[in-house]
C-alpha atoms as a PDB file:
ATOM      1  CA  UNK A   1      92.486 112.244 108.080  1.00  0.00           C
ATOM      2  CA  UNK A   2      96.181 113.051 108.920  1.00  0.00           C
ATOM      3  CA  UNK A   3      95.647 112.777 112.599  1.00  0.00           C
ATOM      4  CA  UNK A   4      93.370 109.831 112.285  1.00  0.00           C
ATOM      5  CA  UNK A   5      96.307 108.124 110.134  1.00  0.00           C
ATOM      6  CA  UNK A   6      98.759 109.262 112.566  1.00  0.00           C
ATOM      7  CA  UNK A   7      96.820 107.574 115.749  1.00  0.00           C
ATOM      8  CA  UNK A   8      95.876 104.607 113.949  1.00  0.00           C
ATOM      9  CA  UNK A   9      99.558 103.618 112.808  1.00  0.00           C
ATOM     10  CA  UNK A  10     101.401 104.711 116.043  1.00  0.00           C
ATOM     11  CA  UNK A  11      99.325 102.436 118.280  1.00  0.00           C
ATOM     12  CA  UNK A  12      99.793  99.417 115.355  1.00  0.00           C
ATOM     13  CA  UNK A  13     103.445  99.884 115.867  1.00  0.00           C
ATOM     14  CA  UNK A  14     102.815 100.022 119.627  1.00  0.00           C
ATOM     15  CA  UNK A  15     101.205  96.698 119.828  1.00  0.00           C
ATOM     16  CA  UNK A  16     103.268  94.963 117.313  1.00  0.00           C
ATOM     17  CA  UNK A  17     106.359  96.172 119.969  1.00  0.00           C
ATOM     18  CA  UNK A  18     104.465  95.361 122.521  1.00  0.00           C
ATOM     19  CA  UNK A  19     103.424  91.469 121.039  1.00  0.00           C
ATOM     20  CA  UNK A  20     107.376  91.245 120.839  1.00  0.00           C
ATOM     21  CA  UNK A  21     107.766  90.596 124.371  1.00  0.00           C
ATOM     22  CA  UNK A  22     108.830  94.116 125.585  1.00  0.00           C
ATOM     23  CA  UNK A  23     107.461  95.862 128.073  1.00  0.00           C
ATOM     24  CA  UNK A  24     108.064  99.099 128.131  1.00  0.00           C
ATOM     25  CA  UNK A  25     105.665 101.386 126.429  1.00  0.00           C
ATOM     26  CA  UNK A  26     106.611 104.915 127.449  1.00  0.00           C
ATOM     27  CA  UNK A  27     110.411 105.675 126.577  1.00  0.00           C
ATOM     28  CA  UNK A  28     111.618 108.565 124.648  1.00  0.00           C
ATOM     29  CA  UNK A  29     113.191 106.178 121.996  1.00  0.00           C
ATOM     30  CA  UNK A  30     110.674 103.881 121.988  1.00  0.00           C
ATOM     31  CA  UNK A  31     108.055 106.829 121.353  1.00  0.00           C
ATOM     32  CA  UNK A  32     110.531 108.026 118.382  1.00  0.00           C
ATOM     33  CA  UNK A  33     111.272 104.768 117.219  1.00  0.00           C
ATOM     34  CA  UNK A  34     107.483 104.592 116.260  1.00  0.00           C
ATOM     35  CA  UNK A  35     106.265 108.270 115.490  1.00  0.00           C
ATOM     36  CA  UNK A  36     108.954 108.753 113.361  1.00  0.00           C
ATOM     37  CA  UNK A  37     107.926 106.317 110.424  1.00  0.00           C
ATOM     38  CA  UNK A  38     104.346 107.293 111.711  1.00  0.00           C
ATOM     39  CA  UNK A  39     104.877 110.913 110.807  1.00  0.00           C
ATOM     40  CA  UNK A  40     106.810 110.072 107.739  1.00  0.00           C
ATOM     41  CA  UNK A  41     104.246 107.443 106.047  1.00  0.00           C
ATOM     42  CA  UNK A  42     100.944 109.583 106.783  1.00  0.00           C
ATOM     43  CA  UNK A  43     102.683 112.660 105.613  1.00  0.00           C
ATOM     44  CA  UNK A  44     103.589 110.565 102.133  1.00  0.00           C
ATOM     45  CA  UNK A  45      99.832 109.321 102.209  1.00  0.00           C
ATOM     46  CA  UNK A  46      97.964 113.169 102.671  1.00  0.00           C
ATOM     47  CA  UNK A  47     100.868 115.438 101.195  1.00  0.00           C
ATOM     48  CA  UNK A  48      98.737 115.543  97.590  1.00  0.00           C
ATOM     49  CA  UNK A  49      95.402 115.953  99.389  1.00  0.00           C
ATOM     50  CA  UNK A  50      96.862 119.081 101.503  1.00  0.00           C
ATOM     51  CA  UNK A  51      98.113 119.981  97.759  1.00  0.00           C
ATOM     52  CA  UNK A  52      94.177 119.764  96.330  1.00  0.00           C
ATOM     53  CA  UNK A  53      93.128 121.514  99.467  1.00  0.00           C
ATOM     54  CA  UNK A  54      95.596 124.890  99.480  1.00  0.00           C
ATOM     55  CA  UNK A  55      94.890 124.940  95.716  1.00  0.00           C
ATOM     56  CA  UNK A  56      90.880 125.081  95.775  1.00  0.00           C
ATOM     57  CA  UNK A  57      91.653 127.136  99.035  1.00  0.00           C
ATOM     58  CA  UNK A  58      93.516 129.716  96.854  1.00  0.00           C
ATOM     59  CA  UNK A  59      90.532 130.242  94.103  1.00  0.00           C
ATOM     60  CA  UNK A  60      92.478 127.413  91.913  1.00  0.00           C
ATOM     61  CA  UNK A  61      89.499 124.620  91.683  1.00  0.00           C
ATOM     62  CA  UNK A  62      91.017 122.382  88.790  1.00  0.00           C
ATOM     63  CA  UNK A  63      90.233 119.196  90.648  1.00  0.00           C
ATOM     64  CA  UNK A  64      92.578 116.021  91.865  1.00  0.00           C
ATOM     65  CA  UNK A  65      92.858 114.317  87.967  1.00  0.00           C
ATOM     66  CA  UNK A  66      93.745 118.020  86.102  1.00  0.00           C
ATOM     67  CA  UNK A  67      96.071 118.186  89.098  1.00  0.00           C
ATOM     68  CA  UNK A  68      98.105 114.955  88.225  1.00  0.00           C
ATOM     69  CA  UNK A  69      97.968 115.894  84.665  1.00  0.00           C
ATOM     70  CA  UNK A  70      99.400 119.092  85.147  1.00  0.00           C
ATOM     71  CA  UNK A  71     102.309 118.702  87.659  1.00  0.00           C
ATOM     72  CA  UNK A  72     102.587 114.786  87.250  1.00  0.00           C
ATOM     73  CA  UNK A  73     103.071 112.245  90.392  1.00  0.00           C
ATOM     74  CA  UNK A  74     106.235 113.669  91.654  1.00  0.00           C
ATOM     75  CA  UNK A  75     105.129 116.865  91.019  1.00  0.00           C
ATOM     76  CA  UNK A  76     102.244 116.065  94.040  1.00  0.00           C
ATOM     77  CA  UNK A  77     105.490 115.767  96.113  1.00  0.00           C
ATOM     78  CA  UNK A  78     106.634 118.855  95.294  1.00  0.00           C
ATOM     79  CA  UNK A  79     107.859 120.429  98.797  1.00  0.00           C
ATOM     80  CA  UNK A  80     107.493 116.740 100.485  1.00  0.00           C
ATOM     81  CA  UNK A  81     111.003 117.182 102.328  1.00  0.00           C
ATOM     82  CA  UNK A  82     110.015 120.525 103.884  1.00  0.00           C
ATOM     83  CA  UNK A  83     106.700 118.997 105.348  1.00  0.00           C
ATOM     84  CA  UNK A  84     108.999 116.310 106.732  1.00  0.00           C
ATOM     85  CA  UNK A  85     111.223 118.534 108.651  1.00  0.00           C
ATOM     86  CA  UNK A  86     108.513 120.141 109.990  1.00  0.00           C
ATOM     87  CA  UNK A  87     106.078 116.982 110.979  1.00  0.00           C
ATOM     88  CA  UNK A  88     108.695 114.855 112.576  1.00  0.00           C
ATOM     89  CA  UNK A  89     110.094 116.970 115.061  1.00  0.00           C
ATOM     90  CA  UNK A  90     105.585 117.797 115.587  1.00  0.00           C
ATOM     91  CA  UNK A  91     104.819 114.352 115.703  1.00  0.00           C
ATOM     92  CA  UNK A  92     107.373 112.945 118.231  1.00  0.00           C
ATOM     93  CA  UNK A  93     106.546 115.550 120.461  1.00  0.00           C
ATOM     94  CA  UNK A  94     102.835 115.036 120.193  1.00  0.00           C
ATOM     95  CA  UNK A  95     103.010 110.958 120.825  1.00  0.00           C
ATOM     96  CA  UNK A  96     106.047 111.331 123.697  1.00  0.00           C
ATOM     97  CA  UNK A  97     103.345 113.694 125.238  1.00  0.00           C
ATOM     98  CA  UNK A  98     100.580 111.321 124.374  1.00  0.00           C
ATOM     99  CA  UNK A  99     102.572 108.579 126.195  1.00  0.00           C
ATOM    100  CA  UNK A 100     103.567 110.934 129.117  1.00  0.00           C
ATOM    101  CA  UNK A 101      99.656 111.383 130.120  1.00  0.00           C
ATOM    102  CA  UNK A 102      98.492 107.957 129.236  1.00  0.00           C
ATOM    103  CA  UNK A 103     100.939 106.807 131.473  1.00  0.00           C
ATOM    104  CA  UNK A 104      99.514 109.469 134.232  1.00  0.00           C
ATOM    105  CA  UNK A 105      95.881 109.027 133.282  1.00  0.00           C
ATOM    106  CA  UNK A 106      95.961 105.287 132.620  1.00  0.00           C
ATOM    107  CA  UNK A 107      98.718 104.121 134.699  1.00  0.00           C
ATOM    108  CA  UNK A 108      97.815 100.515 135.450  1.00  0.00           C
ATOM    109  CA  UNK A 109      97.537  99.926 131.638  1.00  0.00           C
ATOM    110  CA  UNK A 110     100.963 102.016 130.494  1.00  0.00           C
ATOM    111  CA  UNK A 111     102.686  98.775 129.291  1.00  0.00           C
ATOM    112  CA  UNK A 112      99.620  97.355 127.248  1.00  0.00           C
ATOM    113  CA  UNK A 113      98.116  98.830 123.967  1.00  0.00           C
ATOM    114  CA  UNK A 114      94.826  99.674 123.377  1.00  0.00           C
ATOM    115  CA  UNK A 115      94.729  98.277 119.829  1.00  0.00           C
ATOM    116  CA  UNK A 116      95.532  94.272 119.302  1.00  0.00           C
ATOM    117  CA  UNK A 117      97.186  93.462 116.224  1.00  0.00           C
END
């Protein structure tokens, strides 16, 4: 689902840029300008589902709603920041690499976007 979420927003920021009149696609800013709230929001969205999942991974099957009750909202985001530092830095590298083959593989299309918003 993360990954999905991850694709699906990056190339929505893409073609919004992209409607905006610019043209370039493939930059090293213009790749962190849009993984970075890419990695951020889809790390907000799954953060309690990766939560769930380690817990009924560990023996610890209490379910999503005992899981609320117990730690509370914020306590879903518990460790949030950490999984930040480490997704960003993951994330940008991923899409400038993403960009860096698309441009190779795809090369008359590197300015356009494959999704149209």
């Amino acid at each position: 689902a993360n990954l999905g979420l991850n694709f699906g927003m990056y190339e929505t920021l893409q073609a919004r840029h992209l409607a905006g009149g610019k043209t370039q696609r493939t930059s090293f800013v213009v790749t962190l300008m849009h993984a970075v709230p890419t990695a951020v929001a889809s790390s907000v969205a799954v953060y309690p589902l990766d939560l769930l999942r380690r817990q009924y991974q560990m023996g610890e099957h209490r379910g999503a709603w005992a899981l609320v009750r117990s730690l509370g909202l914020r306590g879903c985001y518990r460790g949030l920041h950490f999984e930040i530092l480490k997704v960003v830095p993951a994330i940008s590298l991923n899409f400038w690499c993403y960009e860096m083959m698309r441009q190779v593989v795809l090369p008359a299309t590197a300015g356009t976007s494959a999704i149209m918003v």
